[in-house]
PDB file of N, CA and C in Angstrom:
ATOM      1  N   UNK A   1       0.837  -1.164   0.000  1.00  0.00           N
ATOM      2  CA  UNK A   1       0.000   0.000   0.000  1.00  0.00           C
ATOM      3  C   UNK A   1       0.896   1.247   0.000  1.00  0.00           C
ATOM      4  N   UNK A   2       0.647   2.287  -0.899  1.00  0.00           N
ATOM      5  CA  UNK A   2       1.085   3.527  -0.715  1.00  0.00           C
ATOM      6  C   UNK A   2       0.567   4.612  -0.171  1.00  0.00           C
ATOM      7  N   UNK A   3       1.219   5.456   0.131  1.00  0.00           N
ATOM      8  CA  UNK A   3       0.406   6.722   0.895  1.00  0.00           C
ATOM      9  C   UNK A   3       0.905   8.009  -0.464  1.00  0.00           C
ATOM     10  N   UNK A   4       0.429   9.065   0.504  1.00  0.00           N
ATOM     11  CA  UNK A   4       0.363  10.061  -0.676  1.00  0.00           C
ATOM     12  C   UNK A   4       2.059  10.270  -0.944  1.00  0.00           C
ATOM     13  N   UNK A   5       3.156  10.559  -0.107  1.00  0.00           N
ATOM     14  CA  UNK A   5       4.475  10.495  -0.026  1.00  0.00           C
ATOM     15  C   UNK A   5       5.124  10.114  -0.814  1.00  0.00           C
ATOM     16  N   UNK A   6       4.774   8.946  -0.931  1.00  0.00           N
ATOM     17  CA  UNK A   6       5.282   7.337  -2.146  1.00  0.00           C
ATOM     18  C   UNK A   6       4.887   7.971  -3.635  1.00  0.00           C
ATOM     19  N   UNK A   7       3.986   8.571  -3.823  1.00  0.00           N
ATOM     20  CA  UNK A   7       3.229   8.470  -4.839  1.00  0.00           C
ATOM     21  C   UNK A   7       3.626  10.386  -5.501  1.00  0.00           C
ATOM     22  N   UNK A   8       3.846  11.367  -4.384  1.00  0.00           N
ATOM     23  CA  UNK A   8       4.552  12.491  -4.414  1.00  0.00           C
ATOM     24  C   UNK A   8       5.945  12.096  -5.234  1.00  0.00           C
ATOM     25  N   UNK A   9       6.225  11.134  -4.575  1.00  0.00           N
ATOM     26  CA  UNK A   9       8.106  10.836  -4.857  1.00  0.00           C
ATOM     27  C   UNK A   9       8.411  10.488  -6.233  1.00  0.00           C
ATOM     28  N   UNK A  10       6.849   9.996  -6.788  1.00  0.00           N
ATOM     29  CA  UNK A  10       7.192   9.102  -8.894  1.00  0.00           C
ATOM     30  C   UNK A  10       7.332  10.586  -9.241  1.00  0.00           C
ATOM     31  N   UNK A  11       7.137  11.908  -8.848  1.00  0.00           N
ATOM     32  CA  UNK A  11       6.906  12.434  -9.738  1.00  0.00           C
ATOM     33  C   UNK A  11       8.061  13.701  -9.597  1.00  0.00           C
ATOM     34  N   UNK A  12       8.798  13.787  -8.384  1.00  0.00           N
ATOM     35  CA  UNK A  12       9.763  14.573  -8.293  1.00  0.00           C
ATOM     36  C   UNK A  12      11.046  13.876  -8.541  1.00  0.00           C
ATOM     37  N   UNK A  13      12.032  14.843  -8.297  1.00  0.00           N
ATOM     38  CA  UNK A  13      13.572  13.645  -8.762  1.00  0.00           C
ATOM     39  C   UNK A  13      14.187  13.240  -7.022  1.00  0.00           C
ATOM     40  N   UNK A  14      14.336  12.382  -6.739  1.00  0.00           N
ATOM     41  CA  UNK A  14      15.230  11.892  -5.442  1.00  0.00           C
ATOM     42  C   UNK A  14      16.126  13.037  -4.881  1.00  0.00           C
ATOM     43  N   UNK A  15      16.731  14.312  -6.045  1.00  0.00           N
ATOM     44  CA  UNK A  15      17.365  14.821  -5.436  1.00  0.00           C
ATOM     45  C   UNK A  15      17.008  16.329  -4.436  1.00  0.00           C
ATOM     46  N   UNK A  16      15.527  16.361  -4.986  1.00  0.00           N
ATOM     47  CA  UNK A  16      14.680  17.796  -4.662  1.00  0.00           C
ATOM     48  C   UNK A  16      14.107  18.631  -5.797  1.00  0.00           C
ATOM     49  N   UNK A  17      15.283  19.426  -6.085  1.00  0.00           N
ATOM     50  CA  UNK A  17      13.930  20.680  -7.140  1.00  0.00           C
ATOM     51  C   UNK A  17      14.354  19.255  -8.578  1.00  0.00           C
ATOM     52  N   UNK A  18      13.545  20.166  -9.523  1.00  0.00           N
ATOM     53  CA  UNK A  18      13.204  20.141 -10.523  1.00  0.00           C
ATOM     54  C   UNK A  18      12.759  19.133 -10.522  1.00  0.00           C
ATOM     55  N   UNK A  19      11.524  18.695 -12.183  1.00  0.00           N
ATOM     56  CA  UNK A  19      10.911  17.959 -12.601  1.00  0.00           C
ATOM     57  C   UNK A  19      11.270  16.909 -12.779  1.00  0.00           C
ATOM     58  N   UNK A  20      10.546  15.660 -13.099  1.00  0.00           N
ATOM     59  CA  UNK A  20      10.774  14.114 -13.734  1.00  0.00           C
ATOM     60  C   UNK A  20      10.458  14.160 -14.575  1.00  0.00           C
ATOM     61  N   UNK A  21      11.119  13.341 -15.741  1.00  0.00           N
ATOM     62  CA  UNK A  21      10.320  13.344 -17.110  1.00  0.00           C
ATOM     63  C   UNK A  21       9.172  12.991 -17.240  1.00  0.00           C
ATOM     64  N   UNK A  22       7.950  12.147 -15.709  1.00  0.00           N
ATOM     65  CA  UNK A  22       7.127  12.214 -16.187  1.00  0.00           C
ATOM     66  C   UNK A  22       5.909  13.442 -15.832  1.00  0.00           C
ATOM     67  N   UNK A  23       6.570  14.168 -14.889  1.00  0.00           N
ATOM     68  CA  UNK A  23       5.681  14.799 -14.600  1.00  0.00           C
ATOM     69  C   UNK A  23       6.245  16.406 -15.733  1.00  0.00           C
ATOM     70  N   UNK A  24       7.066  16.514 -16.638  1.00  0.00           N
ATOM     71  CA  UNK A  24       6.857  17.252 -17.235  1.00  0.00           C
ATOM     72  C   UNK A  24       6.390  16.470 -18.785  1.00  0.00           C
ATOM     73  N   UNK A  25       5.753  15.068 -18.637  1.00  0.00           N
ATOM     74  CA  UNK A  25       5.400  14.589 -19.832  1.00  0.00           C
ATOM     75  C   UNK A  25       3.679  14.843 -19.612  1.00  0.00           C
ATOM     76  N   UNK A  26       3.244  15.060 -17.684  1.00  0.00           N
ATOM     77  CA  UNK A  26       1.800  15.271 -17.721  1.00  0.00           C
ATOM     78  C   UNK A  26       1.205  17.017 -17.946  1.00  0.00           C
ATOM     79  N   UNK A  27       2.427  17.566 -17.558  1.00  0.00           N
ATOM     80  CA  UNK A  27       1.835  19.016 -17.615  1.00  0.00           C
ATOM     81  C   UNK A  27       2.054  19.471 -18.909  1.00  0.00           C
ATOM     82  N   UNK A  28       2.676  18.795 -19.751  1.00  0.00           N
ATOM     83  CA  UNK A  28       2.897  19.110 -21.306  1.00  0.00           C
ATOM     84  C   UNK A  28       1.877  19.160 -22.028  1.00  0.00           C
ATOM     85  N   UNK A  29       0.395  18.611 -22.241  1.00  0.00           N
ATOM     86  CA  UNK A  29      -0.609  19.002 -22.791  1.00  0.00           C
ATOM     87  C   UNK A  29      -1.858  20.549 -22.637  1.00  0.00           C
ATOM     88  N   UNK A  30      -0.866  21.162 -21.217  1.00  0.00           N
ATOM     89  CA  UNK A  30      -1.886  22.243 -20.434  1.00  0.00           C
ATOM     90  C   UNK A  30      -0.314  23.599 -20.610  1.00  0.00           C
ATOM     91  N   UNK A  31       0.675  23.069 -21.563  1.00  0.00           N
ATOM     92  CA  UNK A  31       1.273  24.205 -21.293  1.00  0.00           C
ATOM     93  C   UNK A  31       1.085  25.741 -22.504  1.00  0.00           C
ATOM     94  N   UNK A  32       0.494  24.899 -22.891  1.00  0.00           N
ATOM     95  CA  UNK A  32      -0.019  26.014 -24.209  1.00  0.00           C
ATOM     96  C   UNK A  32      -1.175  27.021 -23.386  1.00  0.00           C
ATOM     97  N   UNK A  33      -2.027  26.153 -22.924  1.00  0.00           N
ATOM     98  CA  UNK A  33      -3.312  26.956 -22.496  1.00  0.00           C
ATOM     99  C   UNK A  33      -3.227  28.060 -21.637  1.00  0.00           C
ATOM    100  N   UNK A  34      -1.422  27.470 -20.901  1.00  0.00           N
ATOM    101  CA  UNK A  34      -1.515  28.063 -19.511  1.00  0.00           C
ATOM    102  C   UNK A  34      -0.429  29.248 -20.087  1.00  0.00           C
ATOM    103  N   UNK A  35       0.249  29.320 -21.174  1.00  0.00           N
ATOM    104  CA  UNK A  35       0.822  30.822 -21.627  1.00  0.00           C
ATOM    105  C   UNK A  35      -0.463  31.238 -22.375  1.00  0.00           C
ATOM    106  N   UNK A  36      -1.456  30.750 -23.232  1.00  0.00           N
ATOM    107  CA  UNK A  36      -2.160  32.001 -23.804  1.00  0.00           C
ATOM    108  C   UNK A  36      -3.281  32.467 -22.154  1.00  0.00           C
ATOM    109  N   UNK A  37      -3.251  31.978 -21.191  1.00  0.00           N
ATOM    110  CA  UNK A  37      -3.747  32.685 -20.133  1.00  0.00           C
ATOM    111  C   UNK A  37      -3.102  33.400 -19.120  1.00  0.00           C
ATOM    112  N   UNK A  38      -1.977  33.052 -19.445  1.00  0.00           N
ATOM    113  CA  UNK A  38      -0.892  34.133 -18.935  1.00  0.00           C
ATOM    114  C   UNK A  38      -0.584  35.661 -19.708  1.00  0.00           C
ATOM    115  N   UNK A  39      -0.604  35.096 -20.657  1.00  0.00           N
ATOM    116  CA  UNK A  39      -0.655  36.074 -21.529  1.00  0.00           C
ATOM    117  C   UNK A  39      -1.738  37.054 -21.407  1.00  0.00           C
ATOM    118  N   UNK A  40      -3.193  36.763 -21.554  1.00  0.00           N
ATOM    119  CA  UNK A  40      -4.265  37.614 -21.344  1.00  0.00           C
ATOM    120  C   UNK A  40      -4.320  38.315 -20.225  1.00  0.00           C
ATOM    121  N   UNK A  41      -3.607  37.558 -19.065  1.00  0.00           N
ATOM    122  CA  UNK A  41      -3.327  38.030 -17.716  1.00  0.00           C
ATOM    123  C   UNK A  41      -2.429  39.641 -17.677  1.00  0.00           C
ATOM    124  N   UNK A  42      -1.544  39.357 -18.483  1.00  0.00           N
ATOM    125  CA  UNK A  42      -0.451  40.341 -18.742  1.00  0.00           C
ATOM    126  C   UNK A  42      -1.574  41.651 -19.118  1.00  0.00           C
ATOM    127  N   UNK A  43      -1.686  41.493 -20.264  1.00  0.00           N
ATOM    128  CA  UNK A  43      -2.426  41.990 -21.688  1.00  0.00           C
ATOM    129  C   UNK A  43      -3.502  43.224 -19.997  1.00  0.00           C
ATOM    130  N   UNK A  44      -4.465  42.373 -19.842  1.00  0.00           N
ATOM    131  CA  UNK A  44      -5.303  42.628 -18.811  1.00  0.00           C
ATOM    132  C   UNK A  44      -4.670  43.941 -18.134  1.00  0.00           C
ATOM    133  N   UNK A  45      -4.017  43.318 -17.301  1.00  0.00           N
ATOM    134  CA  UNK A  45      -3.113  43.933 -15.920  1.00  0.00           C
ATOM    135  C   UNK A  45      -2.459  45.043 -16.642  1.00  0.00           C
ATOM    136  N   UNK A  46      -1.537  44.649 -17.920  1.00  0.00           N
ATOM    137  CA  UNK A  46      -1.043  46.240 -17.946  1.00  0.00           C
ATOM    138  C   UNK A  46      -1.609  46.916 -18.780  1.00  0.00           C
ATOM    139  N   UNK A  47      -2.828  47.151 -19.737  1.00  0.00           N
ATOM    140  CA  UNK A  47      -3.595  47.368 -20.334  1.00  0.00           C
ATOM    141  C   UNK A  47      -4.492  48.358 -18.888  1.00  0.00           C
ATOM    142  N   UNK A  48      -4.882  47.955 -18.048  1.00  0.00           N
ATOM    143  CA  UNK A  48      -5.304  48.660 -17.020  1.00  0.00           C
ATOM    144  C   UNK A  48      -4.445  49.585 -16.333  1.00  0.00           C
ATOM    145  N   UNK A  49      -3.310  49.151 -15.853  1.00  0.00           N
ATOM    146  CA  UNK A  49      -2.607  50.130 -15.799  1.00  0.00           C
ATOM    147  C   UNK A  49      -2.157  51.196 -16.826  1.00  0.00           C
ATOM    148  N   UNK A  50      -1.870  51.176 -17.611  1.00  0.00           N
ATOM    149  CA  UNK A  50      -1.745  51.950 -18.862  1.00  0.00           C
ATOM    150  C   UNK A  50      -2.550  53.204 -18.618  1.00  0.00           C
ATOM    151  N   UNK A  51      -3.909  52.751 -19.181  1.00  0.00           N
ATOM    152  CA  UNK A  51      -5.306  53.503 -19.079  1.00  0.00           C
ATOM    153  C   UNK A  51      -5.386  54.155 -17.338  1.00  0.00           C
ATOM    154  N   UNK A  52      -5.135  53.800 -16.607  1.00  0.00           N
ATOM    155  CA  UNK A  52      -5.353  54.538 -15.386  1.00  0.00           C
ATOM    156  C   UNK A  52      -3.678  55.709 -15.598  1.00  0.00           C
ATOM    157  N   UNK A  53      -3.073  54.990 -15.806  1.00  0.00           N
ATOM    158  CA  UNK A  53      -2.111  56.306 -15.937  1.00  0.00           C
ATOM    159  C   UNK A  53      -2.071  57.337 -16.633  1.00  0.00           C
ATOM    160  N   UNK A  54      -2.951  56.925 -17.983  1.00  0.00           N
ATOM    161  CA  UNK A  54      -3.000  57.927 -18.930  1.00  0.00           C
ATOM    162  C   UNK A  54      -4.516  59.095 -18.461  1.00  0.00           C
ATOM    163  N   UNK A  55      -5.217  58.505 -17.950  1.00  0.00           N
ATOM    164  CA  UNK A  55      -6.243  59.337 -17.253  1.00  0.00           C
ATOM    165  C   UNK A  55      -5.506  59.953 -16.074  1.00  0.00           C
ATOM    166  N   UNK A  56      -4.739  59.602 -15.376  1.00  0.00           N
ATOM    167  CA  UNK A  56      -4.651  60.355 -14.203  1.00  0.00           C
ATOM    168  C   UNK A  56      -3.500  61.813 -14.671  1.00  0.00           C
ATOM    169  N   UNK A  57      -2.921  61.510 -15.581  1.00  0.00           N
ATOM    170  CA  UNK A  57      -2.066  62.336 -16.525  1.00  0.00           C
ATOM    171  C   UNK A  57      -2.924  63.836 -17.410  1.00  0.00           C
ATOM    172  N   UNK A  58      -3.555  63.194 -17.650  1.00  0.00           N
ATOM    173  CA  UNK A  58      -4.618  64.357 -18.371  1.00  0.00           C
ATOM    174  C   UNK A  58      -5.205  65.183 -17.212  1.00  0.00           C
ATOM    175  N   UNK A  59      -5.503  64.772 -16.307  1.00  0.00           N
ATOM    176  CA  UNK A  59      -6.354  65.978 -15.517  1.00  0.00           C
ATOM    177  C   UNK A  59      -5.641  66.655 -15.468  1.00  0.00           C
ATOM    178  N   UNK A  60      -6.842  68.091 -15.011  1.00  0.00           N
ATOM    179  CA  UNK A  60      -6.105  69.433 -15.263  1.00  0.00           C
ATOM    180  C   UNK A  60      -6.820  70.154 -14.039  1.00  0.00           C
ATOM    181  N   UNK A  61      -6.022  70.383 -13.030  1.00  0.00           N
ATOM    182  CA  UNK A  61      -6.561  71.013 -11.990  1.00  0.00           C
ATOM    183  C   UNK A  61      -6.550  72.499 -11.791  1.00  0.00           C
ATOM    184  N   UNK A  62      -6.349  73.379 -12.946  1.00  0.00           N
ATOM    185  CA  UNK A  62      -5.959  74.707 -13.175  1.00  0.00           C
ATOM    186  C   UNK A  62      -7.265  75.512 -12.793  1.00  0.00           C
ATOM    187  N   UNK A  63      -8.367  74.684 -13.015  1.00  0.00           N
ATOM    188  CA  UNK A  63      -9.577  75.683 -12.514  1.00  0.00           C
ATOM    189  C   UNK A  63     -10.332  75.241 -11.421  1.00  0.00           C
ATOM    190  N   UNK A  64      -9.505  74.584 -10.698  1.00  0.00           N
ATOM    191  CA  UNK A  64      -9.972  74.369  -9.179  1.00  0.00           C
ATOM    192  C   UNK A  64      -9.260  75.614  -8.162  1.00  0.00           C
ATOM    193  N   UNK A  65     -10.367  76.268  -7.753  1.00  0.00           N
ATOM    194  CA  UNK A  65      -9.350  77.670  -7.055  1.00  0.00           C
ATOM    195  C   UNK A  65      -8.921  76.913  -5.625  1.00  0.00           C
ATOM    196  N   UNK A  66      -7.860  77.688  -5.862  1.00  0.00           N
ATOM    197  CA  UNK A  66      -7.003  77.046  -4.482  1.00  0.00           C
ATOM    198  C   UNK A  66      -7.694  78.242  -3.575  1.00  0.00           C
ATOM    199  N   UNK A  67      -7.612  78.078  -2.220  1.00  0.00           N
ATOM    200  CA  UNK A  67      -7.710  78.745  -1.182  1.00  0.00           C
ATOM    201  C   UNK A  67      -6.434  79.392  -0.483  1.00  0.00           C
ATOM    202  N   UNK A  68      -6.505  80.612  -0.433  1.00  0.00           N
ATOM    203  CA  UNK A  68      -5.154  81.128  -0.005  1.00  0.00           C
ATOM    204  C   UNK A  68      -4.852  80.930   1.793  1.00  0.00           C
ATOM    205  N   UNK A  69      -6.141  80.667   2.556  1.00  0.00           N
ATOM    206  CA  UNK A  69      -5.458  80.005   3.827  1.00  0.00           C
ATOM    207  C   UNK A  69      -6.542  79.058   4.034  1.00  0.00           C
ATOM    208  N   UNK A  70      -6.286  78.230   5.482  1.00  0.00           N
ATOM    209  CA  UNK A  70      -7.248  77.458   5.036  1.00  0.00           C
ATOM    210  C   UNK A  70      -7.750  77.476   6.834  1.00  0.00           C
ATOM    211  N   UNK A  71      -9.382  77.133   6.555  1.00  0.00           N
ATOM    212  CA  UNK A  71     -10.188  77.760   7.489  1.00  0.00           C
ATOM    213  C   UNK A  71      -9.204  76.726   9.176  1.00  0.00           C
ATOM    214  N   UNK A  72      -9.139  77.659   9.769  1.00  0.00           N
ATOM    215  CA  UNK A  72      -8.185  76.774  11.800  1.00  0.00           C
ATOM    216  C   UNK A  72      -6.962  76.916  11.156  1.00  0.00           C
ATOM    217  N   UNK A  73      -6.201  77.051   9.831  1.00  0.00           N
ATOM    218  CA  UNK A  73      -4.968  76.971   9.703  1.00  0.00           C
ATOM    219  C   UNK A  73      -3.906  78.077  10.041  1.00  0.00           C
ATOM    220  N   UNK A  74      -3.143  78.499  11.088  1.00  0.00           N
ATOM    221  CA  UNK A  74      -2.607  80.060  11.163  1.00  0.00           C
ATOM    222  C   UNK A  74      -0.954  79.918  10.197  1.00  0.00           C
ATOM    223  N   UNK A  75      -1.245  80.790   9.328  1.00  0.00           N
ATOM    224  CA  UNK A  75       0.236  80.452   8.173  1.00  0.00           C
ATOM    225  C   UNK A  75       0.992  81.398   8.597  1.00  0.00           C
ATOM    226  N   UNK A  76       2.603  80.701   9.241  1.00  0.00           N
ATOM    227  CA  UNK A  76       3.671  81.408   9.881  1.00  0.00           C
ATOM    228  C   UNK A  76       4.504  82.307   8.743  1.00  0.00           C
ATOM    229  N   UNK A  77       4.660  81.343   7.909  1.00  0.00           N
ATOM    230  CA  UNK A  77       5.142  82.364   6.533  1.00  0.00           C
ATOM    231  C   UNK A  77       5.133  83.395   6.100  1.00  0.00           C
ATOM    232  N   UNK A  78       4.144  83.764   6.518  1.00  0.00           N
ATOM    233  CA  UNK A  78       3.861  85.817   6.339  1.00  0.00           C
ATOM    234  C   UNK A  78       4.247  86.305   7.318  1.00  0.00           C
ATOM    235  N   UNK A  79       4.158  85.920   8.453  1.00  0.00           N
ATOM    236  CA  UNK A  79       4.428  86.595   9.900  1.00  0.00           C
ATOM    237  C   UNK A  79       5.631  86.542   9.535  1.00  0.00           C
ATOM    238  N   UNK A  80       6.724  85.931   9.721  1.00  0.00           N
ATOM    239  CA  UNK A  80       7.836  85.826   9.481  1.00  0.00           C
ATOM    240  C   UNK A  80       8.858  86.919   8.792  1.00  0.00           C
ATOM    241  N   UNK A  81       8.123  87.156   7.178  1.00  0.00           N
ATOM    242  CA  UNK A  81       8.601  87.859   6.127  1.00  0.00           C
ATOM    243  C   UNK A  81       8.123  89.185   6.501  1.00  0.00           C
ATOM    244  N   UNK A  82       6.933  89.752   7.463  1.00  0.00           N
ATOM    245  CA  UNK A  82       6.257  90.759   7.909  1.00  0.00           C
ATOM    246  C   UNK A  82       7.379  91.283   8.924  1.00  0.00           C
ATOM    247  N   UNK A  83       7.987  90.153   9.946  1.00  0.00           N
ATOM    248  CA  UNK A  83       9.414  90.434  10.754  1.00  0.00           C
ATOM    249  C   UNK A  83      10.261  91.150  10.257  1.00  0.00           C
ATOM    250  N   UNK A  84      10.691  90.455   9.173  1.00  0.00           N
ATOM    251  CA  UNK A  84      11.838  91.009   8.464  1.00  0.00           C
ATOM    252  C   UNK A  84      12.625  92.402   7.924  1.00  0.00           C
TER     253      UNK A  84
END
């Protein structure tokens, strides 16, 4: 009888990393599928990023009026130059 261990071990090499020929003879029918979904993954991800950068690039905050102090804020900067 085997346990799961035994049955882990057909498919790695005795020495640790890398594959066995058979377990890169089972993932060999799913390796196509799994780059064109990697791929879309990519495509996706930086395709979104792209577009969020290029929107955040275009705004134009030129006609948002700034406030010259701001309401509880006391600005030392003038006092200062008023010293001088």
């Amino acid at each position: 009888m085997t346990n799961g261990f035994d049955r882990e071990r057909m498919y790695t090499q005795s020495k640790g990393y890398g594959f066995s020929p058979a377990l890169q003879r089972t993932r060999q029918p799913f390796r196509a599928r799994n780059m064109l979904t990697l791929l879309g993954l990519l495509t996706f991800t930086g395709g979104v990023y792209a577009y969020s950068m290029l929107a955040v690039k275009q705004d134009d905050f030129s006609d948002v009026p700034m406030p010259s102090t701001l309401p509880g804020v006391h600005d030392v900067t003038h006092e200062n130059k008023d010293k001088q």
